[in-house]
N, C-alpha and C. Protein backbone atom coordinates (compact mmCIF):
# COMPACT_ATOMS: atom_id res chain seq x y z
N UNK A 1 0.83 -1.17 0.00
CA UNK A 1 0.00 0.00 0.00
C UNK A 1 0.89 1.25 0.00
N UNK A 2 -0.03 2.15 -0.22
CA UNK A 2 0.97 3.68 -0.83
C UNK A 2 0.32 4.93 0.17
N UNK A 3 1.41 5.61 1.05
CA UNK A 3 0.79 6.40 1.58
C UNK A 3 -0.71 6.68 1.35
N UNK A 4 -0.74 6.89 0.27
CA UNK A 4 -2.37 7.53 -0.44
C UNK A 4 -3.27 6.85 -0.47
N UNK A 5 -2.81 5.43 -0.08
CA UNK A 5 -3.73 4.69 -0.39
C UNK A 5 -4.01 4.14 1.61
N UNK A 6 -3.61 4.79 2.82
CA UNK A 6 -3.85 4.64 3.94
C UNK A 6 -4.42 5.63 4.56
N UNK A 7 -4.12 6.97 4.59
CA UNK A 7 -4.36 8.28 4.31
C UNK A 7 -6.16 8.13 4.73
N UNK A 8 -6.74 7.22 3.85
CA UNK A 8 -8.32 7.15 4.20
C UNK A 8 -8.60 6.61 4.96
N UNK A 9 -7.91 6.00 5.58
CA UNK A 9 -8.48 4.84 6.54
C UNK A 9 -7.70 4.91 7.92
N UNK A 10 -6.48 5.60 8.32
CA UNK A 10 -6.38 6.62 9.27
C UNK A 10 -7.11 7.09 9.61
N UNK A 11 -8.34 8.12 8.61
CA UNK A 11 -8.89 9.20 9.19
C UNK A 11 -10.19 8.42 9.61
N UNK A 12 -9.89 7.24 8.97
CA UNK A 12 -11.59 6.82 10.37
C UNK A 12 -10.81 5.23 11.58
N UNK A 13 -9.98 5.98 11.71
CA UNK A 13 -9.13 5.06 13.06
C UNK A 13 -8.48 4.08 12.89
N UNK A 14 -7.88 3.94 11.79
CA UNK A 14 -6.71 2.72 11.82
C UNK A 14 -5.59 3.11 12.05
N UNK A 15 -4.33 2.46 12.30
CA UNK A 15 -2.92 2.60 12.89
C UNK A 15 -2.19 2.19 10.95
N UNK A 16 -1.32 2.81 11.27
CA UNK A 16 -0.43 2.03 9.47
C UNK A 16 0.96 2.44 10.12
N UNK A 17 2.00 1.48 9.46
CA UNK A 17 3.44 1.55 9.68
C UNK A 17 4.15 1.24 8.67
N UNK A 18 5.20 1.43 8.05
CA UNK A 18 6.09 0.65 7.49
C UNK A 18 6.88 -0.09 7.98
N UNK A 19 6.97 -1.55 7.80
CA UNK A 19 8.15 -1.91 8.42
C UNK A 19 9.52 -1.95 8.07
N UNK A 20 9.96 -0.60 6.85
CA UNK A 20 11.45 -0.07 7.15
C UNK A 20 11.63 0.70 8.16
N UNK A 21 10.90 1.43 8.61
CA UNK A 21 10.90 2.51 10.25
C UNK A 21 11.79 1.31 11.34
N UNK A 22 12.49 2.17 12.03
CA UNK A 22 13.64 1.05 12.86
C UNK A 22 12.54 1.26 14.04
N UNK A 23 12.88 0.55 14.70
CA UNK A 23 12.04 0.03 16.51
C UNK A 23 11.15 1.18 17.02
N UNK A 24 11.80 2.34 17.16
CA UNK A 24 11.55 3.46 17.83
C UNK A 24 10.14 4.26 16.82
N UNK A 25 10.64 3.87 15.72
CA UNK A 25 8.94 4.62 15.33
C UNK A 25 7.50 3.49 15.35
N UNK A 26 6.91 3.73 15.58
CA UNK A 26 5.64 2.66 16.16
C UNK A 26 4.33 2.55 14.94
N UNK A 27 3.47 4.24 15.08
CA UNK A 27 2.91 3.95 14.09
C UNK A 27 2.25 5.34 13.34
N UNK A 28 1.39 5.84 12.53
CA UNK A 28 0.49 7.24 12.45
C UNK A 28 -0.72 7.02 12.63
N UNK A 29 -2.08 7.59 13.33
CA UNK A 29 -2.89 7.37 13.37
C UNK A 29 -3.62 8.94 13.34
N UNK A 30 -4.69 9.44 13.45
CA UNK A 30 -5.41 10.19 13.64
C UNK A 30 -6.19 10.54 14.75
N UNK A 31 -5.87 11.33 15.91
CA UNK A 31 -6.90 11.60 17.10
C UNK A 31 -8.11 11.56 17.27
N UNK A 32 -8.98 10.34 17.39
CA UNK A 32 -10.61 10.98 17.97
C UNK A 32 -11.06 12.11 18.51
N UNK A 33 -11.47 12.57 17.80
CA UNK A 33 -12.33 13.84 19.01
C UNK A 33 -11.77 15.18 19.31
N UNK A 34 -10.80 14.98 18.16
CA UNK A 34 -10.04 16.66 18.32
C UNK A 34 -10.15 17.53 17.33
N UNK A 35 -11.62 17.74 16.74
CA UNK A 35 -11.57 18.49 15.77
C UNK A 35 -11.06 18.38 14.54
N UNK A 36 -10.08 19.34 14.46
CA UNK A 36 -9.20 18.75 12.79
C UNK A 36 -8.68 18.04 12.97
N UNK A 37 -8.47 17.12 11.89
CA UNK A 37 -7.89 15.68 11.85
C UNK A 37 -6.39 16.20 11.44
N UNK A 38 -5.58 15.76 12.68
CA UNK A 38 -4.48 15.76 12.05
C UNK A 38 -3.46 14.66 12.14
N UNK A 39 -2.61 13.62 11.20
CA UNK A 39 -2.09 12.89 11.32
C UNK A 39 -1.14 12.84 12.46
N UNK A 40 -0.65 11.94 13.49
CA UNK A 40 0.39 11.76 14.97
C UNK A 40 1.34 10.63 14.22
N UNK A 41 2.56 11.15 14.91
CA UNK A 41 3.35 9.98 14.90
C UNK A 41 3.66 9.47 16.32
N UNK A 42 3.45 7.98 16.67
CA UNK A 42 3.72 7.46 18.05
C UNK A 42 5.02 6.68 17.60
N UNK A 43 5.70 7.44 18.70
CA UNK A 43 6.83 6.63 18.42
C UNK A 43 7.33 6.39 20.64
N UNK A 44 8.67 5.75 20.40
CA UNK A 44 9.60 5.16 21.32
C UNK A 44 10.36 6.20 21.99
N UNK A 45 10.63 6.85 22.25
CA UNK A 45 12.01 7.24 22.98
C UNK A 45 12.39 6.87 24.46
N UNK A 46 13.46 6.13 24.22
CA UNK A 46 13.92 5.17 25.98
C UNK A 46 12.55 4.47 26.23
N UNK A 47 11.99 4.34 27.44
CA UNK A 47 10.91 3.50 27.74
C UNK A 47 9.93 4.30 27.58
N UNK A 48 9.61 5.60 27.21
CA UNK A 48 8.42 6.22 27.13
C UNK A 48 7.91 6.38 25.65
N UNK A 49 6.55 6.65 25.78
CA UNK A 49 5.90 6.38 24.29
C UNK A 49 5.28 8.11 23.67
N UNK A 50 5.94 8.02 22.84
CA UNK A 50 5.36 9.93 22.41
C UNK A 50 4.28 10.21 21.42
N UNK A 51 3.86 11.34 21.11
CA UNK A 51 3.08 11.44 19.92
C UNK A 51 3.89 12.99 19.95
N UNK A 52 3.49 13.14 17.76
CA UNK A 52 4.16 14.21 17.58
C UNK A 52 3.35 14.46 16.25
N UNK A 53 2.81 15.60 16.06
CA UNK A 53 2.45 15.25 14.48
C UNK A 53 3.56 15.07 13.47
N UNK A 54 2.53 14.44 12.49
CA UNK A 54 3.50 13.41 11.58
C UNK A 54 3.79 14.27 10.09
N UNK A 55 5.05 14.42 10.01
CA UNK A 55 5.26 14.96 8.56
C UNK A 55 6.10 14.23 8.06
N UNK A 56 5.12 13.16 7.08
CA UNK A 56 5.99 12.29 5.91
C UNK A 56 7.25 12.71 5.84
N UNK A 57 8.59 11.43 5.66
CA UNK A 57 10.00 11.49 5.57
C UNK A 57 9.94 11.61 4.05
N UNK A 58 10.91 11.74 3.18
CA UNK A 58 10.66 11.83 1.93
C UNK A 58 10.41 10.69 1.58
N UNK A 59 11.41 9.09 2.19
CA UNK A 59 10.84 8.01 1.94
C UNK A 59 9.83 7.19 1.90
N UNK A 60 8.99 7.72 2.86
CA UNK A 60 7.47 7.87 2.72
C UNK A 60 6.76 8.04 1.95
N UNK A 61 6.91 9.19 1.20
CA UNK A 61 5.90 9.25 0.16
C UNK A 61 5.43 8.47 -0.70
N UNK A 62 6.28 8.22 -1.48
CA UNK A 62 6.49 7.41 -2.40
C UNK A 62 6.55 5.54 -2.15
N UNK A 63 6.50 5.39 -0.82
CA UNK A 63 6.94 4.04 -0.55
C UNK A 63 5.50 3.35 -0.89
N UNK A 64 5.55 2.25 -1.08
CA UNK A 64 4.42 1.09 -1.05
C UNK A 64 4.49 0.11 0.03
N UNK A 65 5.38 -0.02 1.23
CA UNK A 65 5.35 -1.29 1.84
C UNK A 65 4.64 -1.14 3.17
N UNK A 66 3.48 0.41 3.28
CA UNK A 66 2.86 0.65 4.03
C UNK A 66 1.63 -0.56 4.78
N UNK A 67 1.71 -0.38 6.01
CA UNK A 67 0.34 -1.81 5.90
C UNK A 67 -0.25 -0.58 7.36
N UNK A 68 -1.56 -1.64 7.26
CA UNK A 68 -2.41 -1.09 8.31
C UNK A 68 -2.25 -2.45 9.29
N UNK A 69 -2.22 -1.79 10.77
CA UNK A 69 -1.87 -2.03 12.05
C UNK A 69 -3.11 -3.44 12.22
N UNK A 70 -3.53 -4.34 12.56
CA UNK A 70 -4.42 -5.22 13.40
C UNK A 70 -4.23 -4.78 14.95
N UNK A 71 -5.71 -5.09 15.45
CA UNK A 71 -6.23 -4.34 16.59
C UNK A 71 -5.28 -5.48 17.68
N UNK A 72 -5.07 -6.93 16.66
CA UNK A 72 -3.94 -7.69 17.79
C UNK A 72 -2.72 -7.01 17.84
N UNK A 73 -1.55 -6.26 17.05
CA UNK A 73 -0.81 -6.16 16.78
C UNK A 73 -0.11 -4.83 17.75
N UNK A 74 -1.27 -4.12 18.39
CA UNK A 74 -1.13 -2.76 18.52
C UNK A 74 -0.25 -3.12 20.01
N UNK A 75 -0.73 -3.83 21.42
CA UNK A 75 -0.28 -4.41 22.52
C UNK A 75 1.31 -4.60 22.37
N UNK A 76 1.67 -5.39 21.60
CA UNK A 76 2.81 -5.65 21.37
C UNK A 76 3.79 -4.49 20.95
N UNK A 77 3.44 -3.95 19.75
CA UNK A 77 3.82 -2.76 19.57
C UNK A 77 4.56 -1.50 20.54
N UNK A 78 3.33 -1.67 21.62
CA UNK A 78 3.13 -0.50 22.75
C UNK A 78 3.73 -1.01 23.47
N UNK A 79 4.36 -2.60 23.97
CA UNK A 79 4.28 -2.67 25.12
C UNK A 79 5.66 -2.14 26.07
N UNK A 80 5.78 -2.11 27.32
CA UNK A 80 6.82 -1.26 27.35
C UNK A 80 8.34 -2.11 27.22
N UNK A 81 9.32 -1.50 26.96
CA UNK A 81 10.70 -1.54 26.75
C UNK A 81 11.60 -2.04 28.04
N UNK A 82 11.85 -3.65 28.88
CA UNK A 82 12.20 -4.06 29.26
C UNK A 82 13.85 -3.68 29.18
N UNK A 83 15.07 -2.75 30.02
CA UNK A 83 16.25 -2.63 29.63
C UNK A 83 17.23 -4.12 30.45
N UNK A 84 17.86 -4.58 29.07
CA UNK A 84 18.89 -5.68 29.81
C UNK A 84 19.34 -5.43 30.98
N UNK A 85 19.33 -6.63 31.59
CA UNK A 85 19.61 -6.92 33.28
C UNK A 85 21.29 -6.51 33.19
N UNK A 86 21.74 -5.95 34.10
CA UNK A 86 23.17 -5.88 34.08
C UNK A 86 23.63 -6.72 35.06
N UNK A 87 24.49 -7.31 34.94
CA UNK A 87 25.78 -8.35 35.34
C UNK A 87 26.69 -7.66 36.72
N UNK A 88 27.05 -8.61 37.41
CA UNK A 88 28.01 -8.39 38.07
C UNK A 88 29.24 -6.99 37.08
N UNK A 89 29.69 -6.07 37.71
CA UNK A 89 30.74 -5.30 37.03
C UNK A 89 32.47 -6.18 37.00
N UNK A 90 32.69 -6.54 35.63
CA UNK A 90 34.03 -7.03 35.45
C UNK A 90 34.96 -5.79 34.99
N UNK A 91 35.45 -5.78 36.24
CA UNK A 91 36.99 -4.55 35.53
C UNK A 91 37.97 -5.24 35.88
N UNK A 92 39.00 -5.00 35.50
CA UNK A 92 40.25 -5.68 35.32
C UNK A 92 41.05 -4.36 36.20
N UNK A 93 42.01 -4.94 37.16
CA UNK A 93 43.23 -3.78 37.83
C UNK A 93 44.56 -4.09 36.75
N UNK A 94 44.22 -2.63 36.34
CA UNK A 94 45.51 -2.55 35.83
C UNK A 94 46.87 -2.79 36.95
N UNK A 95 46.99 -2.55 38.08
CA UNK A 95 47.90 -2.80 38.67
C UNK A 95 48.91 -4.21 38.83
């Protein structure tokens, strides 16, 4: 699918992503209930989850490997960011 071709179906509540976007970007959707519709981007930063409005990357535009989100898919997506357990500290004495 092609931006243009998700664009409609955002604006009546679906989620769409590409999956070239690395980890941290999540998905675009459209706000219920806020008047003008304006496209959000939810994305990652560290363990917290943001919204920002969304202004297409240039790779975007033009891309086709857009899909729309399943209402299973979204949990996972969101869920929060577990950071690796750290280890005993190994330093070595230089002495």
């Amino acid at each position: 699918m092609t931006l243009a071709d998700i664009l409609g179906q955002i604006r009546k509540g679906a989620r769409a992503r590409r999956p070239a976007w690395h980890n941290g970007l999540i998905y675009i959707y459209v706000p219920e209930g806020q008047g003008m519709a304006e496209p959000m981007l939810r994305y990652r930063q560290g363990s917290a989850i943001l919204d920002q409005p969304y202004s297409p990357r240039r790779a975007d535009w033009f891309a086709d490997d857009w899909t729309i989100l399943s209402v299973e898919e979204l949990p996972a997506l969101e869920a929060p960011v577990t950071p690796p357990a750290s280890g005993p500290s190994t330093t070595t004495d230089p002495a």
